[in-house]
C-alpha atoms as a PDB file:
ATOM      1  CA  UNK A   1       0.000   0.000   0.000  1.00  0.00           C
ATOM      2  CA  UNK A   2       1.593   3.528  -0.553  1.00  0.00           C
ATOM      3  CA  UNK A   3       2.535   5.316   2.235  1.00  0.00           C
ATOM      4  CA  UNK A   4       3.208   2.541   4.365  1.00  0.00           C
ATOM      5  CA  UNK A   5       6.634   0.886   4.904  1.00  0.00           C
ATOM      6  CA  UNK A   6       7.106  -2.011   6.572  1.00  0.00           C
ATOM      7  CA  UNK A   7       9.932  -2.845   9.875  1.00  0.00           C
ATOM      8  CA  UNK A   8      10.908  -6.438  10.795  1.00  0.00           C
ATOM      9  CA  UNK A   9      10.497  -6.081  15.038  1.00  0.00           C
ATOM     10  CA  UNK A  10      12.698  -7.387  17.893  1.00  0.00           C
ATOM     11  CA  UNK A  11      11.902  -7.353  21.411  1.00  0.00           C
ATOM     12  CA  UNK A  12      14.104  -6.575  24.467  1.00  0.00           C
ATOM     13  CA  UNK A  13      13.067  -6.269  27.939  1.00  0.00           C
ATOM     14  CA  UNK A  14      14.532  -3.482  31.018  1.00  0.00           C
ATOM     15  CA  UNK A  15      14.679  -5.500  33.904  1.00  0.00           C
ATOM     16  CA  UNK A  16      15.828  -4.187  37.244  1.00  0.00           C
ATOM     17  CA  UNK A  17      14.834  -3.501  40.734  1.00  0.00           C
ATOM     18  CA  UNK A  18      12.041  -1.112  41.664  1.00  0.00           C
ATOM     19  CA  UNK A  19      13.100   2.886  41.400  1.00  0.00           C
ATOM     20  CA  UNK A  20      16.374   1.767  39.329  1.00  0.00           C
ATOM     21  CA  UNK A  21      14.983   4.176  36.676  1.00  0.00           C
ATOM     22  CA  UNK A  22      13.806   1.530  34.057  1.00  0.00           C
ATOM     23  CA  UNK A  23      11.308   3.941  33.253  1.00  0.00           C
ATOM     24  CA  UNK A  24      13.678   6.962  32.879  1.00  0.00           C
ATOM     25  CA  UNK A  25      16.234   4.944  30.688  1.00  0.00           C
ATOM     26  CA  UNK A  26      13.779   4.136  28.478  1.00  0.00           C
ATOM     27  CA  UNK A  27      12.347   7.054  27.692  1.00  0.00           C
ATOM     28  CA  UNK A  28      15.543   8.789  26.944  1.00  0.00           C
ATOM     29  CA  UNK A  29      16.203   5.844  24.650  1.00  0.00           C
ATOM     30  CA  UNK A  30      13.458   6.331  22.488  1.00  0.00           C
ATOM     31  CA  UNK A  31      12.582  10.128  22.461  1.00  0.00           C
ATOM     32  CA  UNK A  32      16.227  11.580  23.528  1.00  0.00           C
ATOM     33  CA  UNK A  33      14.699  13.598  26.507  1.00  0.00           C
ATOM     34  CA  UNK A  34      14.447  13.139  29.959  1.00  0.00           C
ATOM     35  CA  UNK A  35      11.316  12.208  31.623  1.00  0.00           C
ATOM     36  CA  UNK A  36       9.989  15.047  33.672  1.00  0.00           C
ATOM     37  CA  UNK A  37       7.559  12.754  35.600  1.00  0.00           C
ATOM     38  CA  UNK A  38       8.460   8.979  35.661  1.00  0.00           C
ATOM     39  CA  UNK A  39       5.920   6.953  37.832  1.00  0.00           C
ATOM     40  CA  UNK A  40       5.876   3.423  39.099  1.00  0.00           C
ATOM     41  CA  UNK A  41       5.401   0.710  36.326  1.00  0.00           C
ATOM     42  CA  UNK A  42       2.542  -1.284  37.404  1.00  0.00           C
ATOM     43  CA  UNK A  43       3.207  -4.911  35.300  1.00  0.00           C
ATOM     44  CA  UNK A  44       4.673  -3.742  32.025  1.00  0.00           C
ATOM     45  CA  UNK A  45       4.945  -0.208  29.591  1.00  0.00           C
ATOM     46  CA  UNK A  46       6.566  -0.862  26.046  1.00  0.00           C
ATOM     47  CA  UNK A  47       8.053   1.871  23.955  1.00  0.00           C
ATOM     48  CA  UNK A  48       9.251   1.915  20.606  1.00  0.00           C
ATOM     49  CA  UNK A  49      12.227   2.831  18.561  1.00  0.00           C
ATOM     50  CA  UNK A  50      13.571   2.694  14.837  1.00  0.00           C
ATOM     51  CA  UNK A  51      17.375   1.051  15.467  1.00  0.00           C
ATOM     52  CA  UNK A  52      19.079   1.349  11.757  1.00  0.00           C
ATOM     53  CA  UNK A  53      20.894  -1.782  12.120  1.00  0.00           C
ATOM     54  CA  UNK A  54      24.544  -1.663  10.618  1.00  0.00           C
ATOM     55  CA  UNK A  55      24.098   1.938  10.402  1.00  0.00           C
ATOM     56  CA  UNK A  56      26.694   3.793   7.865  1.00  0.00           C
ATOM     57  CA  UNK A  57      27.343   0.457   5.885  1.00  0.00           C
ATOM     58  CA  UNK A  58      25.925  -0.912   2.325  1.00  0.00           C
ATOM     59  CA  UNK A  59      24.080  -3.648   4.932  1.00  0.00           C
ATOM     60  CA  UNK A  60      21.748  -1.196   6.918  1.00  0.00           C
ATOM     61  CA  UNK A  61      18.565  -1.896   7.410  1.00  0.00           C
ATOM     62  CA  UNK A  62      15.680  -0.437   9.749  1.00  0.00           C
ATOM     63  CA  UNK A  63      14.213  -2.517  12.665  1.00  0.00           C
ATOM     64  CA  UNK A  64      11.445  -2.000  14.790  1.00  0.00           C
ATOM     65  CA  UNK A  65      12.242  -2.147  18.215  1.00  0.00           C
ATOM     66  CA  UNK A  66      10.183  -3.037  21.729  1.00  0.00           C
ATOM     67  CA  UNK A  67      11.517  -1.937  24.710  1.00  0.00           C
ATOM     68  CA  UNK A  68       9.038  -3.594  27.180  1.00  0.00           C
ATOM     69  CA  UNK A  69       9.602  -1.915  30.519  1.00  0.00           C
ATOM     70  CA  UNK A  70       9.328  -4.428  33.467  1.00  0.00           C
ATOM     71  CA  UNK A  71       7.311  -3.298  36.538  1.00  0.00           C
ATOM     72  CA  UNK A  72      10.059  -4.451  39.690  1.00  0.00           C
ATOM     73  CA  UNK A  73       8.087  -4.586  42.512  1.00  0.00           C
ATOM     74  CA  UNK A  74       7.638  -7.966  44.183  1.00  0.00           C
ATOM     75  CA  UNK A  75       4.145  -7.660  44.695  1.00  0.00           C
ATOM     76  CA  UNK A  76       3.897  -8.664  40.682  1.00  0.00           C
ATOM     77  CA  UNK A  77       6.428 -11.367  41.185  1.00  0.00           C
ATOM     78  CA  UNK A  78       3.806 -13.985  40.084  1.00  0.00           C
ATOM     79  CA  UNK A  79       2.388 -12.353  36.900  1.00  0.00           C
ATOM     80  CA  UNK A  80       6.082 -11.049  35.356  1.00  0.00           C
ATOM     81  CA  UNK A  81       6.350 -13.949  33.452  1.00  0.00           C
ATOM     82  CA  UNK A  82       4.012 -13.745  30.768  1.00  0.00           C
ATOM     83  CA  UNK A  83       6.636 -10.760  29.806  1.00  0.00           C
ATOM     84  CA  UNK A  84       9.097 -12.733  29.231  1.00  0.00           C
ATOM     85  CA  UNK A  85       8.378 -15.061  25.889  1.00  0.00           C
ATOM     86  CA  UNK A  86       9.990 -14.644  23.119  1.00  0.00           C
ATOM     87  CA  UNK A  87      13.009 -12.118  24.115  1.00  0.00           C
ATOM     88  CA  UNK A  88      15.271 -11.257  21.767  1.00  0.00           C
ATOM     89  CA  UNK A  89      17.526  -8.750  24.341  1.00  0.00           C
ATOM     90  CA  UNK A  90      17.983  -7.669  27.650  1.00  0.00           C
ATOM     91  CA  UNK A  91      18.797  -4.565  29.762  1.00  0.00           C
ATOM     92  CA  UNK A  92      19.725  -5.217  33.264  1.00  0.00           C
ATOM     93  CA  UNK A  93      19.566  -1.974  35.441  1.00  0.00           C
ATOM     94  CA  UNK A  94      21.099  -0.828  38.315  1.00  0.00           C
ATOM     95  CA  UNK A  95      20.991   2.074  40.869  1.00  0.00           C
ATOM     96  CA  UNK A  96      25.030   3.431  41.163  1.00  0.00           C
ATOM     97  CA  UNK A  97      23.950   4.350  44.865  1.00  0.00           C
ATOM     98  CA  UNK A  98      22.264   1.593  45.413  1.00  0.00           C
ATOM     99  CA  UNK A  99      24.560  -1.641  45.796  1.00  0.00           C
ATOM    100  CA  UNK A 100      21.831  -3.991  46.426  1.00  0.00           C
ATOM    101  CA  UNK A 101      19.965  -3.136  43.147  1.00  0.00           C
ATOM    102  CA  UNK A 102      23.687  -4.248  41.561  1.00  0.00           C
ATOM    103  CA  UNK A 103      23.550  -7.414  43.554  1.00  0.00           C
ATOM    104  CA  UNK A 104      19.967  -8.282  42.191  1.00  0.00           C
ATOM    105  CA  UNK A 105      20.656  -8.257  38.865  1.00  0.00           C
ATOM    106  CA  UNK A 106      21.876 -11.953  39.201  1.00  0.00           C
ATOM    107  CA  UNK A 107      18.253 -12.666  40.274  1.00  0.00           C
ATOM    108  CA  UNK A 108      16.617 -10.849  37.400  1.00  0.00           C
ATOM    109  CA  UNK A 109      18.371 -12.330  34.912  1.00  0.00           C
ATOM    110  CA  UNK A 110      17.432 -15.864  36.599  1.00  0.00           C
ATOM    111  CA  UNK A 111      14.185 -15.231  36.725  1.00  0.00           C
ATOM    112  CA  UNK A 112      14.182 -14.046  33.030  1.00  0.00           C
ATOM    113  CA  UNK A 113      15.787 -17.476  31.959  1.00  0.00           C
ATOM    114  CA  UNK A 114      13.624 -19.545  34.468  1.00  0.00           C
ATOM    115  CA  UNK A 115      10.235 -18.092  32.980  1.00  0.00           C
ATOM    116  CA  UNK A 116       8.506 -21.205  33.547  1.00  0.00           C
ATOM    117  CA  UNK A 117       9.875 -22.203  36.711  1.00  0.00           C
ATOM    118  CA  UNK A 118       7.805 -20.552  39.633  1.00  0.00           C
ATOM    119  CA  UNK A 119      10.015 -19.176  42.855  1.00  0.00           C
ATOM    120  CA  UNK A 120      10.190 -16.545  45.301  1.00  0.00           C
ATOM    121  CA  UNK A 121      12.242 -13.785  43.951  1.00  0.00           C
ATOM    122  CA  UNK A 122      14.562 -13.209  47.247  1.00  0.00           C
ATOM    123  CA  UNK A 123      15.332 -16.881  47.763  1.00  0.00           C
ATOM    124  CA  UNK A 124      15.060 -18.903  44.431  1.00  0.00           C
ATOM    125  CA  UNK A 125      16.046 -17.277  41.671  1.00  0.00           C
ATOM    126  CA  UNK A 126      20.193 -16.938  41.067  1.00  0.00           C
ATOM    127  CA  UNK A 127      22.175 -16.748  37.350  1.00  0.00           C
ATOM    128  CA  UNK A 128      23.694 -19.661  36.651  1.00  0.00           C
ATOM    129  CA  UNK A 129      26.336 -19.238  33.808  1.00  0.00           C
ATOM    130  CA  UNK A 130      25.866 -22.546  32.825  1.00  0.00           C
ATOM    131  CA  UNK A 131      22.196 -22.306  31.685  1.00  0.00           C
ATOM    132  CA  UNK A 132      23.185 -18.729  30.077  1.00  0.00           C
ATOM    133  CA  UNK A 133      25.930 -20.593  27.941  1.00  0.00           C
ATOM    134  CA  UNK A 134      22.845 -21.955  26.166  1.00  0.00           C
ATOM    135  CA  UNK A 135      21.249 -19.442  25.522  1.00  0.00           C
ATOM    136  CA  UNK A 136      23.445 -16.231  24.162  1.00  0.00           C
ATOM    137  CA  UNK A 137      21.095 -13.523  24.620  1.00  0.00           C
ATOM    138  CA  UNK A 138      22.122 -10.431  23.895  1.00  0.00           C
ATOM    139  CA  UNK A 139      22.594  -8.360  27.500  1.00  0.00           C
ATOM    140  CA  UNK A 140      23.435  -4.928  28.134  1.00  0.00           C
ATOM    141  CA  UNK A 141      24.238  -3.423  32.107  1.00  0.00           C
ATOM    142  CA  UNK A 142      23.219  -0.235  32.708  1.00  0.00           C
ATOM    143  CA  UNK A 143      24.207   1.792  36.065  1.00  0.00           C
ATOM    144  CA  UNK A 144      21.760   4.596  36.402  1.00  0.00           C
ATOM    145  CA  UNK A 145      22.225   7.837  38.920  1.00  0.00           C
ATOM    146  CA  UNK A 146      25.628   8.664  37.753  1.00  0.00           C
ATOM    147  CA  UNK A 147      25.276  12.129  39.058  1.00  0.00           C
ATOM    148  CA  UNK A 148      24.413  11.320  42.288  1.00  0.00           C
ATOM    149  CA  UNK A 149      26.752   8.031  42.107  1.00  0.00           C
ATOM    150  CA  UNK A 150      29.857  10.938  41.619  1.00  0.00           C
ATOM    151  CA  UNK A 151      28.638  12.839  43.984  1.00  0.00           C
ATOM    152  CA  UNK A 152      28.747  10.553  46.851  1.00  0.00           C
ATOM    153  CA  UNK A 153      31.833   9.062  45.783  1.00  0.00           C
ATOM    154  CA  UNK A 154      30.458   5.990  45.081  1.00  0.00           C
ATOM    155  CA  UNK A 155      33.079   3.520  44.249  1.00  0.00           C
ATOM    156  CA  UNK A 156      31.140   1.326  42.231  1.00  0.00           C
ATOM    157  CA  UNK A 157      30.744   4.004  39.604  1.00  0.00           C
ATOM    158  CA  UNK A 158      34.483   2.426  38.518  1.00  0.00           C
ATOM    159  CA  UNK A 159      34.181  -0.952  38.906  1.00  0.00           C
ATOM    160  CA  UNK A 160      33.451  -3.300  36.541  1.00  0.00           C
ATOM    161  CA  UNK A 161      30.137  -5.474  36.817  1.00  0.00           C
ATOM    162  CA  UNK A 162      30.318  -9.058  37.534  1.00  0.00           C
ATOM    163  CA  UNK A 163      27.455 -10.394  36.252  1.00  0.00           C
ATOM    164  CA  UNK A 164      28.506  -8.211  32.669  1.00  0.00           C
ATOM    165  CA  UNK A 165      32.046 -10.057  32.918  1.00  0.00           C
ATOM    166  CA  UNK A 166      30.611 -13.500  33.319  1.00  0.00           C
ATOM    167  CA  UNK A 167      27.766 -12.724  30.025  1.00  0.00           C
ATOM    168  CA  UNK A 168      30.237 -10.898  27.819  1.00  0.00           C
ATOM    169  CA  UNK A 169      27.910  -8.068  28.394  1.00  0.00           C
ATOM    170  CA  UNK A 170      28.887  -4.336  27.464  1.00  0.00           C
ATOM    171  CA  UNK A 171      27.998  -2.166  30.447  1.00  0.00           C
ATOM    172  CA  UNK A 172      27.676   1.756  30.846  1.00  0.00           C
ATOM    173  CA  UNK A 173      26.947   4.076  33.470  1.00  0.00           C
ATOM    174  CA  UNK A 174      24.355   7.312  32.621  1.00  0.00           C
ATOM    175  CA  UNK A 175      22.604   9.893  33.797  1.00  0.00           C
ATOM    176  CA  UNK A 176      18.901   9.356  32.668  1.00  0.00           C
ATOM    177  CA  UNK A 177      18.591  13.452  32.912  1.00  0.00           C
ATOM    178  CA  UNK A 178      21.373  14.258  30.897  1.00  0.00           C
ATOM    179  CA  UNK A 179      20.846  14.273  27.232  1.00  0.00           C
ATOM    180  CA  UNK A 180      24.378  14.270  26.711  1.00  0.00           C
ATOM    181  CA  UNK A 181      24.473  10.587  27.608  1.00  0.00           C
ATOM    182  CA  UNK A 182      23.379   9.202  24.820  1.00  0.00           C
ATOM    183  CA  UNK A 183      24.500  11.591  21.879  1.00  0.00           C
ATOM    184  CA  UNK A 184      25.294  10.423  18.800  1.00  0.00           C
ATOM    185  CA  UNK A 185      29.205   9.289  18.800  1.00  0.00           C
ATOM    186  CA  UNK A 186      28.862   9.139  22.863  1.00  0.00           C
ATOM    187  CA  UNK A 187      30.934   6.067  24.514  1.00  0.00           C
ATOM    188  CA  UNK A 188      27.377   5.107  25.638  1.00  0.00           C
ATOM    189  CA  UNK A 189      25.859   5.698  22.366  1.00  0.00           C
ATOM    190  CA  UNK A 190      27.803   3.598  20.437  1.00  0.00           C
ATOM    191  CA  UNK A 191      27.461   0.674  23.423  1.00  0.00           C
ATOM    192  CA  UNK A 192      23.728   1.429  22.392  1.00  0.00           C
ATOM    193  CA  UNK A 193      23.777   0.741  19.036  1.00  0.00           C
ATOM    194  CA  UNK A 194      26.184  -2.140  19.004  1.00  0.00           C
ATOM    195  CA  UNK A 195      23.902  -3.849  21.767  1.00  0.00           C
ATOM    196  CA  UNK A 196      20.915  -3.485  19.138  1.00  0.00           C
ATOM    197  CA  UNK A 197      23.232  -4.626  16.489  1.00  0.00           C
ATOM    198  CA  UNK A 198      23.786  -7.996  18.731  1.00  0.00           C
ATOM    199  CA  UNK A 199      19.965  -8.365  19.217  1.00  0.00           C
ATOM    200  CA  UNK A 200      18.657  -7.898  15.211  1.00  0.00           C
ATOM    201  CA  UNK A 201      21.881 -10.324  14.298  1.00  0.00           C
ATOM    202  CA  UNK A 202      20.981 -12.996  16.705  1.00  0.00           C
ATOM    203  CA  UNK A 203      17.149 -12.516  15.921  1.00  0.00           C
ATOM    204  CA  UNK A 204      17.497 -11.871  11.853  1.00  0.00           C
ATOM    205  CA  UNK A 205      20.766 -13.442  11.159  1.00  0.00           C
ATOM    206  CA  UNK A 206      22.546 -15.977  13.011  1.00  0.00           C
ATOM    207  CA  UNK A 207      20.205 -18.371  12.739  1.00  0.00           C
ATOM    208  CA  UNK A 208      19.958 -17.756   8.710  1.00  0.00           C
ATOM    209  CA  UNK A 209      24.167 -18.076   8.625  1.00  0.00           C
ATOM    210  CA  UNK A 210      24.006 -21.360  10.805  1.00  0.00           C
ATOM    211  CA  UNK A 211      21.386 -22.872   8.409  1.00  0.00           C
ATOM    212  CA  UNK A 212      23.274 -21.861   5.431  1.00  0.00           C
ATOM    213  CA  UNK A 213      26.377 -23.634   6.411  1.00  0.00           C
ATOM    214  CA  UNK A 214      24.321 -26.644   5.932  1.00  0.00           C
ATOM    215  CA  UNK A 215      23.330 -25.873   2.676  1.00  0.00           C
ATOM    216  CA  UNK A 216      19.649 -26.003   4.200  1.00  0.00           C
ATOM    217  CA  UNK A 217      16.879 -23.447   3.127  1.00  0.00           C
ATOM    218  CA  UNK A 218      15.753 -21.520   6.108  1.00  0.00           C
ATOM    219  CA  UNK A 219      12.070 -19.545   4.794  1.00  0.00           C
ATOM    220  CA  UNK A 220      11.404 -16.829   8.097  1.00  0.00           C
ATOM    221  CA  UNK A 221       8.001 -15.085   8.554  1.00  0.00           C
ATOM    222  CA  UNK A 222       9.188 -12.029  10.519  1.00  0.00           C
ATOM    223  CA  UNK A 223       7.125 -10.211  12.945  1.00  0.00           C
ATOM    224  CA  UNK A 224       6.417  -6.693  11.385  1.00  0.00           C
ATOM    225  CA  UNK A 225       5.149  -3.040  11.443  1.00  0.00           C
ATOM    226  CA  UNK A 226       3.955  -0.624   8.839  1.00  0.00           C
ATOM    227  CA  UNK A 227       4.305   2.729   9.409  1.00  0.00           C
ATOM    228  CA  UNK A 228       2.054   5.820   8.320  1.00  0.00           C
ATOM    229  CA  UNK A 229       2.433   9.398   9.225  1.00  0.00           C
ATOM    230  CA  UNK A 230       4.282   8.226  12.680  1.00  0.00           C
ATOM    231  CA  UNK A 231       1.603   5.518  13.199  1.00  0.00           C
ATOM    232  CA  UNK A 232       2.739   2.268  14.020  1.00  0.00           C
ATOM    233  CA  UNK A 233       0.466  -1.022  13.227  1.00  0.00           C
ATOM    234  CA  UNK A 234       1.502  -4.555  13.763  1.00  0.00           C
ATOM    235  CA  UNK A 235       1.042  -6.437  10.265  1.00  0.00           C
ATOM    236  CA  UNK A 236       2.386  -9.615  11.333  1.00  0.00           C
END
């Protein structure tokens, strides 16, 4: 139909304790502002972004992408999971000033992997590098606060994250009120886009190359969006 182009979509979920600043991250990712009034999430709020994957090269291409923003309080515990199918990326999140949100992160990525696997939260769920060896998500760490992690001298601010050693995760540390964080060419930006490159390759394009290697035909039926005057519709 004219005046409608179509955008292959990958999901990624923002995953993190309550008052990390899922909510602020997210926001800045997708309209390059800060958010003047974040609330609580109550169960999940997606936004959307156009990632140009490959950007600069003969191989770009334009993705749709879901940034489904998990509510982390533990009264939802329970009902988190139906968030949680068919991930193509995730952003773990962290408070700089808040070590125990760091600490967690283990859980929420065990949870995330364990979907289908019912336990408390505080006591059950742990990362086990093992299981994640199996499954090669895409992950990206994100400290929030910076500002306020600098100005209490918080060590942490310069240390580098476990849990991102242990899943070959990039990591990055931002202030969700500064612009400046995420301009184009920033250290953080280019983290950004090279964690979005990981997800549509994994999602689009691993699986083709594996396939091919085989000499096997592999015939995909993409989830997609059209687009109309800044309208998004799912066409899938």
């Amino acid at each position: 139909m004219a005046g409608f182009q179509a955008y292959d979509k990958i999901k990624i979920i923002v995953v993190g304790d309550s008052g990390v600043g899922k909510t602020s991250l997210v926001h800045l990712m997708c309209h390059n502002e800060p958010n003047s009034n974040p609330g609580y999430t109550i169960g999940c709020s997606v936004e959307v972004k156009l990632h140009d994957y490959k950007a600069g090269t003969p191989s770009e291409k334009t993705y749709f992408t879901e940034l489904w923003d998990i509510g982390g309080s533990s009264s939802h515990q329970n009902s988190r999971s139906i968030f949680y199918n068919n991930v193509n990326g995730i952003i773990l999140v962290h408070d700089l000033t808040n070590r125990k949100s760091h600490q967690n992160l283990r859980k929420w990525l065990g949870e995330v992997l364990n979907k289908n696997d019912a336990k408390d939260f505080n006591n059950g769920y742990d990362f086990d590098p093992e299981q994640f060896a199996g499954n090669q998500i895409p992950i990206l760490v994100v400290g929030t606060k910076a500002d306020l992690a600098q100005t209490l001298r918080e060590k942490v601010i310069s240390r580098s994250s476990s849990i991102a050693e242990e899943c070959g995760a990039d990591e990055m540390n931002l202030d969700c009120n500064d612009c400046k964080c995420l301009s184009p060419g920033s250290t953080n930006s280019v983290k950004m886009s090279r964690f979005f490159d990981k997800v549509t390759e994994r999602r689009f394009y691993s699986h083709q190359m594996s396939h091919t290697q085989f000499g096997n035909v592999v015939k995909r039926t993409p989830c997609t969006y059209r687009e109309k005057a800044g309208t998004y519709e799912d066409v899938s």
